[in-house]
Every structure is written in structure tokens, then in C-alpha cells.
Protein backbone atom coordinates (compact mmCIF):
# COMPACT_ATOMS: atom_id res chain seq x y z
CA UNK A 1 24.26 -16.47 31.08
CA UNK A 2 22.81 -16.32 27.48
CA UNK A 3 24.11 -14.93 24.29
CA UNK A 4 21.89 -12.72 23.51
CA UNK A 5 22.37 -10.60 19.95
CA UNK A 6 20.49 -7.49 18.98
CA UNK A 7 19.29 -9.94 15.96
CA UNK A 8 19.33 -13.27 16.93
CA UNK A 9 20.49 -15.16 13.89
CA UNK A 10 17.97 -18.65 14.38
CA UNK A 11 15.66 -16.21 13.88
CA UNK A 12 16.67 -14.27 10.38
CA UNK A 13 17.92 -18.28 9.26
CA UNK A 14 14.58 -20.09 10.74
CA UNK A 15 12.03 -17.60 11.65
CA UNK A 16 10.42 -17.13 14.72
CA UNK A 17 8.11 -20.52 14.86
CA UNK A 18 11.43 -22.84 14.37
CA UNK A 19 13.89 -20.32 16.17
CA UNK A 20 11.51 -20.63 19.16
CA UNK A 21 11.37 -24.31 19.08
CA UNK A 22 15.24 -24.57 18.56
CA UNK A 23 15.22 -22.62 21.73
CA UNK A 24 12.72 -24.11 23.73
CA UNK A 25 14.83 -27.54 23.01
CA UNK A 26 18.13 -26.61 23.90
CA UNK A 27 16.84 -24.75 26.65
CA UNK A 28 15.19 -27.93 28.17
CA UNK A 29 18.73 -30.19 27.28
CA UNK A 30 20.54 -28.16 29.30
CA UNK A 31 18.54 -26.87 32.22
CA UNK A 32 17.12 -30.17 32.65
CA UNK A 33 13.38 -28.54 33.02
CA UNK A 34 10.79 -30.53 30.50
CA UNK A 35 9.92 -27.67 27.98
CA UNK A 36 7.40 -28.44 24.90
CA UNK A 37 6.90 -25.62 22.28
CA UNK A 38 3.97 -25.88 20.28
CA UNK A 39 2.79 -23.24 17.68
CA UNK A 40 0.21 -23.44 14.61
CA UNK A 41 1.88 -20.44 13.55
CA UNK A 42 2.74 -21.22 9.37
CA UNK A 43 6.44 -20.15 8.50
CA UNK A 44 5.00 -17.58 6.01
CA UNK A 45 3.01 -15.36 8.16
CA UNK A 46 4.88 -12.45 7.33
CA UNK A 47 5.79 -11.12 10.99
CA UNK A 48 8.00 -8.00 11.72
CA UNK A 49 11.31 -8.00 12.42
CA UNK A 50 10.82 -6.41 15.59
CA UNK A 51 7.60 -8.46 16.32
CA UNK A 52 9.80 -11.56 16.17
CA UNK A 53 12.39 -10.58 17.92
CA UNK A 54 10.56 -9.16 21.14
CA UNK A 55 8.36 -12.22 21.46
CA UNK A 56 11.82 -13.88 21.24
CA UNK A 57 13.69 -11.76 24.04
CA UNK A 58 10.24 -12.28 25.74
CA UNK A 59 10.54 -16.22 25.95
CA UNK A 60 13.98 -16.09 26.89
CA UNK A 61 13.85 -13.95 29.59
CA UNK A 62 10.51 -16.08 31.13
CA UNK A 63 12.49 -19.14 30.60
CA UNK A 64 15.48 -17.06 32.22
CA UNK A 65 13.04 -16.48 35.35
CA UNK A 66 11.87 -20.01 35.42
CA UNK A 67 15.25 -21.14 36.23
CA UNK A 68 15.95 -18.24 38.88
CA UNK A 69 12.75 -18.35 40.85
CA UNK A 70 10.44 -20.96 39.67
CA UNK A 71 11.62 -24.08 40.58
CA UNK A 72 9.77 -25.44 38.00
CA UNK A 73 9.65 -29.38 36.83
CA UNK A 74 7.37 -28.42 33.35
CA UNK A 75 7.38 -25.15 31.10
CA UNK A 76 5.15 -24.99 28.17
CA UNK A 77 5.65 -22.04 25.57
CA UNK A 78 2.48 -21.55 22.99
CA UNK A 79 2.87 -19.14 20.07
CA UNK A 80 -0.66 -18.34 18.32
CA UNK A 81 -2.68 -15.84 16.25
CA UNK A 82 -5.95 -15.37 17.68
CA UNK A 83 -8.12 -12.85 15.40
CA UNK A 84 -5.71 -10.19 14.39
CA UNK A 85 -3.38 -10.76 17.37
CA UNK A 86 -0.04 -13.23 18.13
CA UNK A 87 -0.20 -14.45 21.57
CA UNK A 88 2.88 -16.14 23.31
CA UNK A 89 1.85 -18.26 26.38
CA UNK A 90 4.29 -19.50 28.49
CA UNK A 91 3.11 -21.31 31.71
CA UNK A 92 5.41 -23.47 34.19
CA UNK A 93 4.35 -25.53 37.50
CA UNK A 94 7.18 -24.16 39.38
CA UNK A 95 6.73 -22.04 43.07
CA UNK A 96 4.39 -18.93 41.97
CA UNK A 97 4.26 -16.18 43.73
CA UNK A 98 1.70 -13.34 45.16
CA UNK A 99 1.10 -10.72 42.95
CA UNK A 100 -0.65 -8.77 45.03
CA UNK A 101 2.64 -8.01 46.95
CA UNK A 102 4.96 -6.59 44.10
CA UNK A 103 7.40 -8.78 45.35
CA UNK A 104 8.54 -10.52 42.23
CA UNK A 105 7.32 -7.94 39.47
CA UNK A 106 11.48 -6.96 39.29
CA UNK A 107 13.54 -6.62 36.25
CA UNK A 108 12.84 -9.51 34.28
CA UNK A 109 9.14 -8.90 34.41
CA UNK A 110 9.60 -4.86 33.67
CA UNK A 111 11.71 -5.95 30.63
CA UNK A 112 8.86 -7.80 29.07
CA UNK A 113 6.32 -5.76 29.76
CA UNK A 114 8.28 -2.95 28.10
CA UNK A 115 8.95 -5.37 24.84
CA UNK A 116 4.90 -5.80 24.89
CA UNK A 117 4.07 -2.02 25.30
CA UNK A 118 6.70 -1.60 22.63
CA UNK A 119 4.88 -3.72 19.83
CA UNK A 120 1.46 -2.45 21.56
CA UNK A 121 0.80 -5.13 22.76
CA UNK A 122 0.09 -6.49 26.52
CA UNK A 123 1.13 -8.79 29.03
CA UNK A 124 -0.48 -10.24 31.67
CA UNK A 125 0.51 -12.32 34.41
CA UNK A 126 -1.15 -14.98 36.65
CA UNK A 127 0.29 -16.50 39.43
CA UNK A 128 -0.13 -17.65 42.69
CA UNK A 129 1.92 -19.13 45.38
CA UNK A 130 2.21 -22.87 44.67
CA UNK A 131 0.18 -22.73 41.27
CA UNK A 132 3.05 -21.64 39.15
CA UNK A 133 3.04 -18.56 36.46
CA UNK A 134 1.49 -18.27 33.08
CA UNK A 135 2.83 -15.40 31.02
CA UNK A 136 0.37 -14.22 27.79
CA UNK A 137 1.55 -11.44 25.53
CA UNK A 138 -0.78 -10.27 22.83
CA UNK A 139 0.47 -8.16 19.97
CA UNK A 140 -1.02 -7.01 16.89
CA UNK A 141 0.13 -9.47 13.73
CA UNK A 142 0.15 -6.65 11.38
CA UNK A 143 1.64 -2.69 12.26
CA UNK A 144 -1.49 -0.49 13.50
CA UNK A 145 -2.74 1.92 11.33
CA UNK A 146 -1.87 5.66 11.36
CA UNK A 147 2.18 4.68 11.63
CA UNK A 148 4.75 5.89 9.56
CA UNK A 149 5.09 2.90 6.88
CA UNK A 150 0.88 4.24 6.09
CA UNK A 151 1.93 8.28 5.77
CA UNK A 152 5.64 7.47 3.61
């Protein structure tokens, strides 16, 4: 389906911000789905590697999902730092689904969630039949105190 690297090189050439909106575009040209990325994220904020590229993996796979299940007409993808914390918000107008019910919270949705826990971080999901999804994952901007890079 996707090309996916272990590194994906828009993002060591552009960093996450432009790599993301590179994506976001393409994504939208050929899916035909109206995507708009918008981020007030500045080029030099000094992310991990591995911060950048799970938040990456993250959007793709939602986008991924959007095009499987969603149905979808609009997808917007928001990359922020709120406090001490970058938050990723993608939200589409497609089908929804019940949460309630387990019924959708497969793979895809496993995979991210994993990606989040990894970074310790969170994500949340709301959706409802007929309202569409929104995605947030918060992480921590900086490594938490107490890891390795603080004892070496």
C-alpha cells in the first residue's frame, strides 16, 4: 500500500512539520479525500528521532484507516505543543463508529496506541456513528526524566 521505511527519509531531509505536510498533500492528490495539515510547530524545536517518527507512522496509519473504513470527504491533521506536550490531531467527517462495541479498535488502532505508549504518551479516540473520528496523541516534547541519556 505505502512505502513505509524504518526512517522515513522526508523526515531526516525536512523534519517532521514539512515531512507531515508533504504527506498530508500527496496523500490528499491521490486518494482524492480533502486533507489540510496545519502545525505552529517551528522547524527548530529539537524533537527526537523517535518522537518524529512515531507521530509520523501515527498519521499514516489514521490516514491509512480513513481510506479503509471512514468514508470520509474531509481529514484534518493538527501537530501542536501544548505546555510541555506535542499533540497530533487528526479528525475526518467520514462514517464513525461505536466505541463502546470494540468493533473497530483492530490493528490499525492497537498500532498507534502502542507508538503513543512507546513515547509515553496517550491516545485517545472519539467517535461516533455518523460523527466521524478524531484521533489526539499527546507526547512529552522533551525525554522524561530518570531515563538513561540523565544517568550516562
Amino acid at each position: 500500500f505505502l512505502s513505509w521505511e524504518l526512517k522515513p527519509t522526508e523526515l531526516e531531509d525536512l523534519g517532521l512539520r514539512n515531512a507531515l505536510s508533504s504527506f498530508v498533500r500527496e496523500w490528499s492528490s491521490q486518494y482524492g479525500v480533502q486533507a489540510e495539515f496545519q502545525s505552529s510547530l517551528p522547524d527548530d524545536i529539537g524533537l527526537t528521532r523517535e518522537i518524529e517518527t512515531n507521530l509520523y507512522r501515527i498519521t499514516q496509519e489514521a490516514l491509512n484507516n480513513v481510506l479503509r473504513h471512514a468514508k470520509a470527504e474531509t481529514v484534518n491533521v493538527l501537530l501542536q505543543r501544548r505546555r510541555s506536550d506535542i499533540v497530533l490531531i487528526i479528525e475526518d467527517n467520514g462514517t464513525g463508529f461505536d466505541e463502546s462495541n470494540g468493533s473497530r479498535s483492530g490493528l490499525g488502532l492497537t498500532g498507534m496506541r502502542e507508538r503513543a505508549a512507546l513515547l509515553k504518551g496517550e491516545l485517545q479516540v472519539d467517535s461516533q456513528p455518523g460523527e466521524g473520528t478524531t484521533i489526539i496523541v499527546r507526547v512529552p516534547s522533551h525525554e522524561p526524566t530518570g531515563t538513561s541519556a540523565a544517568t550516562a
